[in-house]
PDB file of N, CA and C in Angstrom:
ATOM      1  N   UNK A   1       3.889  96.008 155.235  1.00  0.00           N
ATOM      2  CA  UNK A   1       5.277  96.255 154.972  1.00  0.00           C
ATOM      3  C   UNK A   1       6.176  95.446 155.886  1.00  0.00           C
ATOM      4  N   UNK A   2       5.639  94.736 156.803  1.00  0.00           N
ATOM      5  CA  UNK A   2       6.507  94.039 157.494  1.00  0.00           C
ATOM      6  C   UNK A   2       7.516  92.947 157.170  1.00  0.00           C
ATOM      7  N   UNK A   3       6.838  91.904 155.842  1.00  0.00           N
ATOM      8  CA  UNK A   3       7.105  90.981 155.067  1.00  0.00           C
ATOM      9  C   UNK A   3       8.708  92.277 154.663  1.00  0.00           C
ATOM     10  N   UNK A   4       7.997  93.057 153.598  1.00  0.00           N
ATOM     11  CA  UNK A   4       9.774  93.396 152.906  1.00  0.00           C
ATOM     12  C   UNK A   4      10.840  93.845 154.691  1.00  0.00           C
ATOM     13  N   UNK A   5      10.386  94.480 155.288  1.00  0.00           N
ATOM     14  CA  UNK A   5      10.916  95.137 156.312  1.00  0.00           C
ATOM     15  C   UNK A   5      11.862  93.948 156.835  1.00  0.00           C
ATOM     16  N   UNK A   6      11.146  92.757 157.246  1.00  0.00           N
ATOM     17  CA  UNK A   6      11.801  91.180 157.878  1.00  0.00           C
ATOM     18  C   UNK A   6      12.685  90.825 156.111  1.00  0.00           C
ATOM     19  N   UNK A   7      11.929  91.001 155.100  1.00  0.00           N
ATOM     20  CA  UNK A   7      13.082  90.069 154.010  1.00  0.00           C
ATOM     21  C   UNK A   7      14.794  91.344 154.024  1.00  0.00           C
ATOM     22  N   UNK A   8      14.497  92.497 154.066  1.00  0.00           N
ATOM     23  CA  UNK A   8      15.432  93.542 154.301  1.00  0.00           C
ATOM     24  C   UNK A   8      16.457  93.190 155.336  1.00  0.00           C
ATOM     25  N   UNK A   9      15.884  92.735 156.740  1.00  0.00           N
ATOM     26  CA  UNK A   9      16.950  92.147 157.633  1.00  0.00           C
ATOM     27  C   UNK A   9      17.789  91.306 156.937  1.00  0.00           C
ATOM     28  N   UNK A  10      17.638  90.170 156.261  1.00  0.00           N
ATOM     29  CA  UNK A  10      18.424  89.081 155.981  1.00  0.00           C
ATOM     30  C   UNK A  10      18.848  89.465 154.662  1.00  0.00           C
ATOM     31  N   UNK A  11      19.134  90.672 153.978  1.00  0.00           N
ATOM     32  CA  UNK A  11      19.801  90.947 153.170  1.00  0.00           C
ATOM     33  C   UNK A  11      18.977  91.126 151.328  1.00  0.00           C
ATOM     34  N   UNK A  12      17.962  90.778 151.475  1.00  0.00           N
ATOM     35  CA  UNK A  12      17.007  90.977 150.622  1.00  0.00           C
ATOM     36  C   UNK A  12      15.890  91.764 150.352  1.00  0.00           C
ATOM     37  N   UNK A  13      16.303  92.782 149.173  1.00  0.00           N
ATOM     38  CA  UNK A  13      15.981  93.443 149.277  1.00  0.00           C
ATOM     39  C   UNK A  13      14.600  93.580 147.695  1.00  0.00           C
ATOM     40  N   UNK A  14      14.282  94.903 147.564  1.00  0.00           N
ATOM     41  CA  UNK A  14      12.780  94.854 146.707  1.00  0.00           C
ATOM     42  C   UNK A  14      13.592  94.611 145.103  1.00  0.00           C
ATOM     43  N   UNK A  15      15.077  95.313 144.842  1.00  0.00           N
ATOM     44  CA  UNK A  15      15.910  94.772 143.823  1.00  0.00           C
ATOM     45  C   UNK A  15      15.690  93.368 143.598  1.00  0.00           C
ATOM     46  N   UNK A  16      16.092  92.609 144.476  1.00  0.00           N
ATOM     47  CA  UNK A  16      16.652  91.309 144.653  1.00  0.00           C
ATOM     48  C   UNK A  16      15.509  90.490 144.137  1.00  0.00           C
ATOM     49  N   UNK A  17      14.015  90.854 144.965  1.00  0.00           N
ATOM     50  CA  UNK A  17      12.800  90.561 144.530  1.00  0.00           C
ATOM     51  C   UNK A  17      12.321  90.350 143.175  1.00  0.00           C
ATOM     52  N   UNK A  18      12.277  91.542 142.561  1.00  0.00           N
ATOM     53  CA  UNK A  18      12.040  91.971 141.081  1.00  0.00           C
ATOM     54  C   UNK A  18      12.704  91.369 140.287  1.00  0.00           C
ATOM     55  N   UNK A  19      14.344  90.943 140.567  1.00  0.00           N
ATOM     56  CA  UNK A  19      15.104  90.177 139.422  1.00  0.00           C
ATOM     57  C   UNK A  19      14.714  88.149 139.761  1.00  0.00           C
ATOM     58  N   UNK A  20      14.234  87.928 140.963  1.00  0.00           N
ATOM     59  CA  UNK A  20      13.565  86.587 141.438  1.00  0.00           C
ATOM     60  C   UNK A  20      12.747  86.533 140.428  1.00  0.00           C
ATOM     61  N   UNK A  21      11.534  87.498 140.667  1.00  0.00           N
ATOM     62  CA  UNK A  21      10.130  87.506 139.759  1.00  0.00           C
ATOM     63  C   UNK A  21      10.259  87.068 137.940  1.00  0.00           C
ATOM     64  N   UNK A  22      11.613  88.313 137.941  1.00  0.00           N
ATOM     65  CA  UNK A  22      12.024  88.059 136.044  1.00  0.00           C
ATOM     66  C   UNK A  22      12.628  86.939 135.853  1.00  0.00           C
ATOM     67  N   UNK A  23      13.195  86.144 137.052  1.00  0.00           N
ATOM     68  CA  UNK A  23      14.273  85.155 136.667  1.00  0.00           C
ATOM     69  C   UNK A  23      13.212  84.030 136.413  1.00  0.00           C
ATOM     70  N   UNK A  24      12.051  83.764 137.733  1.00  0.00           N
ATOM     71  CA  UNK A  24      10.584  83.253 137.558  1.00  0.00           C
ATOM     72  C   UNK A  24       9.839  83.176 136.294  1.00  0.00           C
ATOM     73  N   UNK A  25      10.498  84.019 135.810  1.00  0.00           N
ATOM     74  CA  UNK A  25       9.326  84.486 134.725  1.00  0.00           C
ATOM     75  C   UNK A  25       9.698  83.864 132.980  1.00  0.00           C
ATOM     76  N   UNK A  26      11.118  84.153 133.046  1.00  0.00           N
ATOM     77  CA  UNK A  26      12.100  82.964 132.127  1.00  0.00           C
ATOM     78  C   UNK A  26      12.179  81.875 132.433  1.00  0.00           C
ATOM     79  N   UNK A  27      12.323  81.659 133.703  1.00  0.00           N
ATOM     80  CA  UNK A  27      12.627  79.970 133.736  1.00  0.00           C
ATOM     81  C   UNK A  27      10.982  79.370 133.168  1.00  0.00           C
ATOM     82  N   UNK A  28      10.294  80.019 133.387  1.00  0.00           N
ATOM     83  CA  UNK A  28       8.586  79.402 133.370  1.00  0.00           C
ATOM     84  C   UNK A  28       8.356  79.543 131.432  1.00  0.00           C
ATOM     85  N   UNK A  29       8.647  80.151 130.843  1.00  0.00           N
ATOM     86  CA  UNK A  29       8.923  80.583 129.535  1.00  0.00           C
ATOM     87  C   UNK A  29       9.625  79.491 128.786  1.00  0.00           C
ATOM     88  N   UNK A  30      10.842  79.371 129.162  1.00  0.00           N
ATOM     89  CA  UNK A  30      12.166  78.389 128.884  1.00  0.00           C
ATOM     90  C   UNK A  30      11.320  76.878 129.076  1.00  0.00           C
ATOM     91  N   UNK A  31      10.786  76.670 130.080  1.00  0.00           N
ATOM     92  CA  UNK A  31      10.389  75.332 130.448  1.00  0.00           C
ATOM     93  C   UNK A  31       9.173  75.286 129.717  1.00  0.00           C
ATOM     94  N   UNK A  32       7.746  75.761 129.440  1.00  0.00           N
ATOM     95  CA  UNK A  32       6.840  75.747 128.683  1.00  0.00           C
ATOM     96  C   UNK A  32       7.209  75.453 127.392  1.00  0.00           C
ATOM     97  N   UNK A  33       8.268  76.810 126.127  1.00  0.00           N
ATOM     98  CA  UNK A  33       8.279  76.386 124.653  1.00  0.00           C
ATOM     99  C   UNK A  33       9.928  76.159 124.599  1.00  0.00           C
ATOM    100  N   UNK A  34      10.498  75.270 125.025  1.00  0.00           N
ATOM    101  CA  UNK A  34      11.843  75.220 125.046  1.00  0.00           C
ATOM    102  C   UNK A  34      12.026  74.561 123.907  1.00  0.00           C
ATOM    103  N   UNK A  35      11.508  73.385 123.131  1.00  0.00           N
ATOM    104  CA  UNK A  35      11.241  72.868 122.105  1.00  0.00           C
ATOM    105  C   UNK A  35      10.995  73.987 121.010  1.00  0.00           C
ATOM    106  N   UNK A  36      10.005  74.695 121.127  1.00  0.00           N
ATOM    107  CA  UNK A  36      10.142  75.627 120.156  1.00  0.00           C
ATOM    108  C   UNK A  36      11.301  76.995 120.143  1.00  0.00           C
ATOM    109  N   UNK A  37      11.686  76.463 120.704  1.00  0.00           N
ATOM    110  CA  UNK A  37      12.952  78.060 121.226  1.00  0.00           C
ATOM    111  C   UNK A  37      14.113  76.934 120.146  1.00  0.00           C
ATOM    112  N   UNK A  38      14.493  75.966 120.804  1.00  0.00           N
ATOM    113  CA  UNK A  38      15.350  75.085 119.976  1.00  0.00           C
ATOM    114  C   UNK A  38      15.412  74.915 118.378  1.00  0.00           C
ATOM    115  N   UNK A  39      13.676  74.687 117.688  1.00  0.00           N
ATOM    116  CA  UNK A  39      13.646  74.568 116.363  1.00  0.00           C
ATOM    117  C   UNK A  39      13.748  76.031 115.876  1.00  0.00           C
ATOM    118  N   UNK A  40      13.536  76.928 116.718  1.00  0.00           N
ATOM    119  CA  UNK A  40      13.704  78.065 115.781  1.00  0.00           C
ATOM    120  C   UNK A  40      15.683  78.733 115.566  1.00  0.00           C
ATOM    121  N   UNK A  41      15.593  78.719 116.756  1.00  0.00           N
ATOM    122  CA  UNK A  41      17.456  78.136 116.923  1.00  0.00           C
ATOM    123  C   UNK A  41      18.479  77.495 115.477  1.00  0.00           C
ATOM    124  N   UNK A  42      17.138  76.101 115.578  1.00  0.00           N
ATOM    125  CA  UNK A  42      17.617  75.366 114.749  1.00  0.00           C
ATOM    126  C   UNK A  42      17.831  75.981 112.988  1.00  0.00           C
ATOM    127  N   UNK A  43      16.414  76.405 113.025  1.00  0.00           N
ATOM    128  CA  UNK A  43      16.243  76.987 111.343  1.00  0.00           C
ATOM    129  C   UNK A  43      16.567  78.549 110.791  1.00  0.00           C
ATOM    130  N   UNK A  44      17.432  79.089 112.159  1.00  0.00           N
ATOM    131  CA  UNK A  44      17.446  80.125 111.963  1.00  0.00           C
ATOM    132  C   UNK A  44      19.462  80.131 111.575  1.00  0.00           C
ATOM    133  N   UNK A  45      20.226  78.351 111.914  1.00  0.00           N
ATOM    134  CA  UNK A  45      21.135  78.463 111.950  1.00  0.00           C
ATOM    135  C   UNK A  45      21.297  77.964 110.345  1.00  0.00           C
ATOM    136  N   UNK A  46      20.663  77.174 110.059  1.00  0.00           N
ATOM    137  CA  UNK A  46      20.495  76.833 108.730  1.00  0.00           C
ATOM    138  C   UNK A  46      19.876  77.789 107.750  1.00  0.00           C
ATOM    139  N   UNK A  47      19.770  78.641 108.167  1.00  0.00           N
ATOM    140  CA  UNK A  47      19.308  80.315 107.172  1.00  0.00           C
ATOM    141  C   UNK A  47      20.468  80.819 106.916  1.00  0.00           C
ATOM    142  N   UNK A  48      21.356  81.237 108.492  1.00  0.00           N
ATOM    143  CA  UNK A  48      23.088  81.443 108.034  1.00  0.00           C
ATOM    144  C   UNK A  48      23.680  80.475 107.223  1.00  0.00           C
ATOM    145  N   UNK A  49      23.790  78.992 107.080  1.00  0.00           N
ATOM    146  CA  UNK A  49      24.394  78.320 106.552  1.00  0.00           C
ATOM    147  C   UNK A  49      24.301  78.531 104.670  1.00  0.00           C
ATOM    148  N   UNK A  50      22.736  78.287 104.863  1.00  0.00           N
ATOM    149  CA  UNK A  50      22.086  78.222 102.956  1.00  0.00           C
ATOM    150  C   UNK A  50      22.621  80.037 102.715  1.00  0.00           C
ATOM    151  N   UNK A  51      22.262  80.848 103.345  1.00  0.00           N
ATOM    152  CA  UNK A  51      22.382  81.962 102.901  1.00  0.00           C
ATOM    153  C   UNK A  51      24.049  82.510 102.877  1.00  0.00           C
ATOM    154  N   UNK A  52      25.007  81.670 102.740  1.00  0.00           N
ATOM    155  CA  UNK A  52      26.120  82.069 102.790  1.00  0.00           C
ATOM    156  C   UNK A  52      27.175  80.705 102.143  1.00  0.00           C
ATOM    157  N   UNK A  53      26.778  80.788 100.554  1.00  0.00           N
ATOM    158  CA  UNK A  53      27.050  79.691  99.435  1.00  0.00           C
ATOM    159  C   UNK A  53      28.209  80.391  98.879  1.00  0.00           C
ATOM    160  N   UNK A  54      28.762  81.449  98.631  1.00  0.00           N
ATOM    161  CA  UNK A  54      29.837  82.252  98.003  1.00  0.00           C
ATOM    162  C   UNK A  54      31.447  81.549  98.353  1.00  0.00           C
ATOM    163  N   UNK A  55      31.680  81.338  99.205  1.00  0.00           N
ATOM    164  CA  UNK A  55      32.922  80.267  99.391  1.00  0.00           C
ATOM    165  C   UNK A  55      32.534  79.187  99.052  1.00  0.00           C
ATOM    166  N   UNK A  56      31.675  78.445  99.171  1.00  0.00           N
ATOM    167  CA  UNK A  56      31.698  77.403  98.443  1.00  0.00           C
ATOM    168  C   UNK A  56      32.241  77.280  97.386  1.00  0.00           C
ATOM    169  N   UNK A  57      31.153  77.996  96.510  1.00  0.00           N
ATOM    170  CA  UNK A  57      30.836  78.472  95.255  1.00  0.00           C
ATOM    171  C   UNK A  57      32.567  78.813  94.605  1.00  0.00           C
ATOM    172  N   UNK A  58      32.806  79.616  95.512  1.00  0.00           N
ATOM    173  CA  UNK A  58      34.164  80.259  94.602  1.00  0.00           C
ATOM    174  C   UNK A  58      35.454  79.306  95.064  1.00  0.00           C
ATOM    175  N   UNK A  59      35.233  78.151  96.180  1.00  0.00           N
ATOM    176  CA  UNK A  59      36.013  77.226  95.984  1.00  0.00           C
ATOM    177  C   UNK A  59      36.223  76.608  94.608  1.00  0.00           C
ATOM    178  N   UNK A  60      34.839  75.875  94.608  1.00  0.00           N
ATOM    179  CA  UNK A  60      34.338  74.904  92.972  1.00  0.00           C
ATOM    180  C   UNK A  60      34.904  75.519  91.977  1.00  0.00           C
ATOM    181  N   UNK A  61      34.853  76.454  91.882  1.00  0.00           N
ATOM    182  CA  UNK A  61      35.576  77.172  90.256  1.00  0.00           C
ATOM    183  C   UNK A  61      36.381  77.145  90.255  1.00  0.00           C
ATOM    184  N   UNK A  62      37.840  76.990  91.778  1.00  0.00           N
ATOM    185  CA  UNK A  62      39.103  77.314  91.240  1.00  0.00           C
ATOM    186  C   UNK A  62      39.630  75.553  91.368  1.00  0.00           C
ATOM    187  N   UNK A  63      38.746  74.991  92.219  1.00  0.00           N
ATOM    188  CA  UNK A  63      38.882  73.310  91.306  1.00  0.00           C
ATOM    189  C   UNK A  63      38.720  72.690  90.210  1.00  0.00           C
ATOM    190  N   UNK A  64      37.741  73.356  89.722  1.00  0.00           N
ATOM    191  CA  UNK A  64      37.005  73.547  88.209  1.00  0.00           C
ATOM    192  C   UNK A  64      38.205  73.862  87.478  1.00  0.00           C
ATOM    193  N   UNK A  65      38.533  75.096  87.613  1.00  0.00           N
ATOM    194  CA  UNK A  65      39.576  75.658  86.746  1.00  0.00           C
ATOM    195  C   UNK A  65      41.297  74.971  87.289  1.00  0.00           C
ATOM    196  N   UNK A  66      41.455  74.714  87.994  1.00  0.00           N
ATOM    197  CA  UNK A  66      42.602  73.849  88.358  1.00  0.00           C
ATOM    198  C   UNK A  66      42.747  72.580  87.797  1.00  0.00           C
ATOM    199  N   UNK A  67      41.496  71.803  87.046  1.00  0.00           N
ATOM    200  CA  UNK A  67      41.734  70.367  86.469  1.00  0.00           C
ATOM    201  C   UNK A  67      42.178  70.753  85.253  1.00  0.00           C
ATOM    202  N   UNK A  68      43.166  69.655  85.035  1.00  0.00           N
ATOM    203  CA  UNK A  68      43.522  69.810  84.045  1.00  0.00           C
ATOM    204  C   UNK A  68      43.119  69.384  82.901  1.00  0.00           C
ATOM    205  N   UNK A  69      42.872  69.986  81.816  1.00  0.00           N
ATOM    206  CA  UNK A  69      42.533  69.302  80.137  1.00  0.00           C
ATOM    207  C   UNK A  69      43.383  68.829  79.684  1.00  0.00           C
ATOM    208  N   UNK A  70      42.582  67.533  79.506  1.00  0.00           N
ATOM    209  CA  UNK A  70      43.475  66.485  78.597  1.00  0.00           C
ATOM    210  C   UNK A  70      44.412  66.248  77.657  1.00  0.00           C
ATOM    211  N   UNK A  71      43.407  67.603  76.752  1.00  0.00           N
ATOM    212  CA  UNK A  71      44.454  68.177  75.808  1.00  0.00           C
ATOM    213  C   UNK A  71      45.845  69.460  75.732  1.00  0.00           C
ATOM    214  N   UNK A  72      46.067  69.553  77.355  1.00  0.00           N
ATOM    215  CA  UNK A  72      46.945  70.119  77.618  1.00  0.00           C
ATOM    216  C   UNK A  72      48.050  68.787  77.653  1.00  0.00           C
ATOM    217  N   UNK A  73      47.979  68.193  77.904  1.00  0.00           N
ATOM    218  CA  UNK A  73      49.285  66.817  78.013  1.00  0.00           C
ATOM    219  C   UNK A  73      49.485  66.751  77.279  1.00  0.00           C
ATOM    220  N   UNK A  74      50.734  66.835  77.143  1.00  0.00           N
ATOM    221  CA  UNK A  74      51.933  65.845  75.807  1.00  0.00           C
ATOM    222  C   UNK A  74      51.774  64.451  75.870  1.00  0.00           C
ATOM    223  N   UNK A  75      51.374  64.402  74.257  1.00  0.00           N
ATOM    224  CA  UNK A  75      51.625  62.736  74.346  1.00  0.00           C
ATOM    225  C   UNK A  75      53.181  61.952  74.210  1.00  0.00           C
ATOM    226  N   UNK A  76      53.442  61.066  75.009  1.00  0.00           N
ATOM    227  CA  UNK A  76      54.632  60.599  75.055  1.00  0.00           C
ATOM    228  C   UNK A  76      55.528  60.511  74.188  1.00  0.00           C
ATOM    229  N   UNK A  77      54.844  60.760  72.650  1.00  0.00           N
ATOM    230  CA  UNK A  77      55.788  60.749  71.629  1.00  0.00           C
ATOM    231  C   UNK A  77      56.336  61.771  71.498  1.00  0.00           C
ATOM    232  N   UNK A  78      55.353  62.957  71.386  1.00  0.00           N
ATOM    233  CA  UNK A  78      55.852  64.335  71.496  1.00  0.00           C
ATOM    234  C   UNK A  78      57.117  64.658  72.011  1.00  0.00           C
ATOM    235  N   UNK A  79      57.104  64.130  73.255  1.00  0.00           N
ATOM    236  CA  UNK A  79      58.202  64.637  74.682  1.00  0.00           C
ATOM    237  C   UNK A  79      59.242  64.028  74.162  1.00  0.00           C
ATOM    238  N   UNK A  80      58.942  62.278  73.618  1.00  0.00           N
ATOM    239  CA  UNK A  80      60.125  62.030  73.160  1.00  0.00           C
ATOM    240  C   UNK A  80      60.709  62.495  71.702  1.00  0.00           C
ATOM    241  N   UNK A  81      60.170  63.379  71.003  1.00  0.00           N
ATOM    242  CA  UNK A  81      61.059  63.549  69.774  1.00  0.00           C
ATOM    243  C   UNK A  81      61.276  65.301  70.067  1.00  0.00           C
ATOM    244  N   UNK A  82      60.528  65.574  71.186  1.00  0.00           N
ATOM    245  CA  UNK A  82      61.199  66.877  71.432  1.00  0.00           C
ATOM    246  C   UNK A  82      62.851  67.267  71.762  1.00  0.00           C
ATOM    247  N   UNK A  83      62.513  65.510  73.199  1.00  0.00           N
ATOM    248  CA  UNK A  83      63.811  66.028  73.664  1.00  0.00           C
ATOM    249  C   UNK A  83      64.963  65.212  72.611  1.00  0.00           C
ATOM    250  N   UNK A  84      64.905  64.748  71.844  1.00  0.00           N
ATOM    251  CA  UNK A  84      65.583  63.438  70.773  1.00  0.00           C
ATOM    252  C   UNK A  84      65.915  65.168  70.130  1.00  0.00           C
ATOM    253  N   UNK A  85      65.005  65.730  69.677  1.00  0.00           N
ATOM    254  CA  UNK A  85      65.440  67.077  68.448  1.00  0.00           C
ATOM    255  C   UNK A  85      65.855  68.266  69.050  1.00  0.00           C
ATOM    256  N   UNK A  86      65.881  68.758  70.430  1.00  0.00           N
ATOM    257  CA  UNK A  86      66.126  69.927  70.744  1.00  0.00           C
ATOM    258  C   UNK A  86      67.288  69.848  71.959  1.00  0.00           C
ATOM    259  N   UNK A  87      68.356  69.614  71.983  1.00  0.00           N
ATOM    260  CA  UNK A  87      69.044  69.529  72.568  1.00  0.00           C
ATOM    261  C   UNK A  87      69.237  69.853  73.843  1.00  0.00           C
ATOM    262  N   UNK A  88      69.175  69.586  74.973  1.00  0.00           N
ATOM    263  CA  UNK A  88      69.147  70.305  76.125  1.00  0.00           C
ATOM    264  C   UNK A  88      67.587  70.394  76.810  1.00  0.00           C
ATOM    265  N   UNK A  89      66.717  69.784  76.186  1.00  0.00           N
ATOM    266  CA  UNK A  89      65.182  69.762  76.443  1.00  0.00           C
ATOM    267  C   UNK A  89      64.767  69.438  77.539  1.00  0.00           C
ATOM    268  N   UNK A  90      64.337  69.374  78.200  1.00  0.00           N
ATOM    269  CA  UNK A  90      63.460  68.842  79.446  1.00  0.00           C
ATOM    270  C   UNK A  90      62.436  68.129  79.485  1.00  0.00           C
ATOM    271  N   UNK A  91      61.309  67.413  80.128  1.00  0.00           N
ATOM    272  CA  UNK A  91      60.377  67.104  79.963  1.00  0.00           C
ATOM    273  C   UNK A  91      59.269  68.173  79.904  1.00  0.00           C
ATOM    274  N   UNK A  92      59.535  69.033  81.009  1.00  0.00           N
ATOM    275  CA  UNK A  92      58.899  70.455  81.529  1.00  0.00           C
ATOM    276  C   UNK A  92      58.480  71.024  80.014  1.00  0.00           C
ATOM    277  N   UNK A  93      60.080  71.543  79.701  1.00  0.00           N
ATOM    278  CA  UNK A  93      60.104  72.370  78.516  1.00  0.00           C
ATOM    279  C   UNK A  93      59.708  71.914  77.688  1.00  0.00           C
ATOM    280  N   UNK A  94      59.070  70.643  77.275  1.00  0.00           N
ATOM    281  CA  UNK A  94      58.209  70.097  76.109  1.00  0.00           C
ATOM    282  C   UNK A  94      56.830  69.947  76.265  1.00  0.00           C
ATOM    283  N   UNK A  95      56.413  69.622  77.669  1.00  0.00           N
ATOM    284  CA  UNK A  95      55.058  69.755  78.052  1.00  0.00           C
ATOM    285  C   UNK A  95      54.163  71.540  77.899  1.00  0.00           C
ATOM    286  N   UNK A  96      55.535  72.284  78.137  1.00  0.00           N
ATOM    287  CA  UNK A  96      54.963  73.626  77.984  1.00  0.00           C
ATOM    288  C   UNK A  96      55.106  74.341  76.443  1.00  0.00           C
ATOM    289  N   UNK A  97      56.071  73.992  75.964  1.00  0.00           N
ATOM    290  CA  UNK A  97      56.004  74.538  74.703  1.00  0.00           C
ATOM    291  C   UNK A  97      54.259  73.244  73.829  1.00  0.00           C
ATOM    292  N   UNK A  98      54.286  72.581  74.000  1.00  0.00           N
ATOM    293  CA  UNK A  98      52.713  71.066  73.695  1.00  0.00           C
ATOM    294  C   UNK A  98      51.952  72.361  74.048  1.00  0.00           C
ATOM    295  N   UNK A  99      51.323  72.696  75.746  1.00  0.00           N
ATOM    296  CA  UNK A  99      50.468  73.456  75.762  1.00  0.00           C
ATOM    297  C   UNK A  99      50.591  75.159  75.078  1.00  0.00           C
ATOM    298  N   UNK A 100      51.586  75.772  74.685  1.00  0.00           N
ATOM    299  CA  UNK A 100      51.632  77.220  74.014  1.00  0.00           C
ATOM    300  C   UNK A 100      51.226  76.725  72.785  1.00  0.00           C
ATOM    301  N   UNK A 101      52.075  76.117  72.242  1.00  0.00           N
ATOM    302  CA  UNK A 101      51.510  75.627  70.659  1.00  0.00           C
ATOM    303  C   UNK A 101      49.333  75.440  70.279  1.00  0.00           C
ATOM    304  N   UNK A 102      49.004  75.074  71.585  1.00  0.00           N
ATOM    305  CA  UNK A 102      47.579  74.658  71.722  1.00  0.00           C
ATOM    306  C   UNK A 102      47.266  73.128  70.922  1.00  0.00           C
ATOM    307  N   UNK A 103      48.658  71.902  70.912  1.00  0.00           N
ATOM    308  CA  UNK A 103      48.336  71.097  70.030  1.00  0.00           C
ATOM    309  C   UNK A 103      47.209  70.534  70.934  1.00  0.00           C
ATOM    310  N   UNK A 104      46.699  69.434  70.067  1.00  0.00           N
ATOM    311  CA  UNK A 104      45.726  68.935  70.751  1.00  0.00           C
ATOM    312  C   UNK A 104      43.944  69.251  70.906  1.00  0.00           C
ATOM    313  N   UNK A 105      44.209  70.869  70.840  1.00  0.00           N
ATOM    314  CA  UNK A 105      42.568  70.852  70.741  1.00  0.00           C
ATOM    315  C   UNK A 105      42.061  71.565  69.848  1.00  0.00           C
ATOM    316  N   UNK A 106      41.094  71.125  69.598  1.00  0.00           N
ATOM    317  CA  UNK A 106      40.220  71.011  68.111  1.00  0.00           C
ATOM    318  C   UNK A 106      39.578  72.388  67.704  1.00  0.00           C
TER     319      UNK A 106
END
């Protein structure tokens, strides 16, 4: 008992010891499979990534659904004999009455 009795003088105590030993005991762990601590790290971050596609996903559809069909556009003649026949017309107001009507698609 003399060893702890002399490490006790200088402020070290059998606590202090025991968390040395565990700290020993990780660093020796860490340094042996640190490579494998890393790839699992690695594939375990890419499990969160693949396993969490739903924003993506529900981005794409409202881009999807945000393009516009072709056959929603007025063709230039349209707009022009709209606003030529309806007095007060807009471009707006002819492009939208083109798409209510549904001209254009088949």
């Amino acid at each position: 008992m003399e060893l702890l009795d002399n490490l006790a003088a200088i402020g070290i105590t059998t606590k202090v010891l025991q968390y040395a030993v565990l700290a020993g005991i990780v660093i020796f762990v860490l340094g042996m499979y640190w490579r494998y601590i890393v790839a699992g790290a690695a594939i375990v971050a890419c499990v969160f990534v693949l396993c969490a596609p739903a924003q993506s996903l529900s981005i794409a559809k409202t881009q999807e659904e945000a393009k516009v069909n072709p056959a929603d556009i007025a063709p230039d003649e349209f707009i022009e004999d709209c606003i030529r026949y309806n007095n007060g017309a807009t471009k707006e107001s002819c492009q939208k009455d083109w798409k209510e009507q549904g001209n254009g698609k088949e």
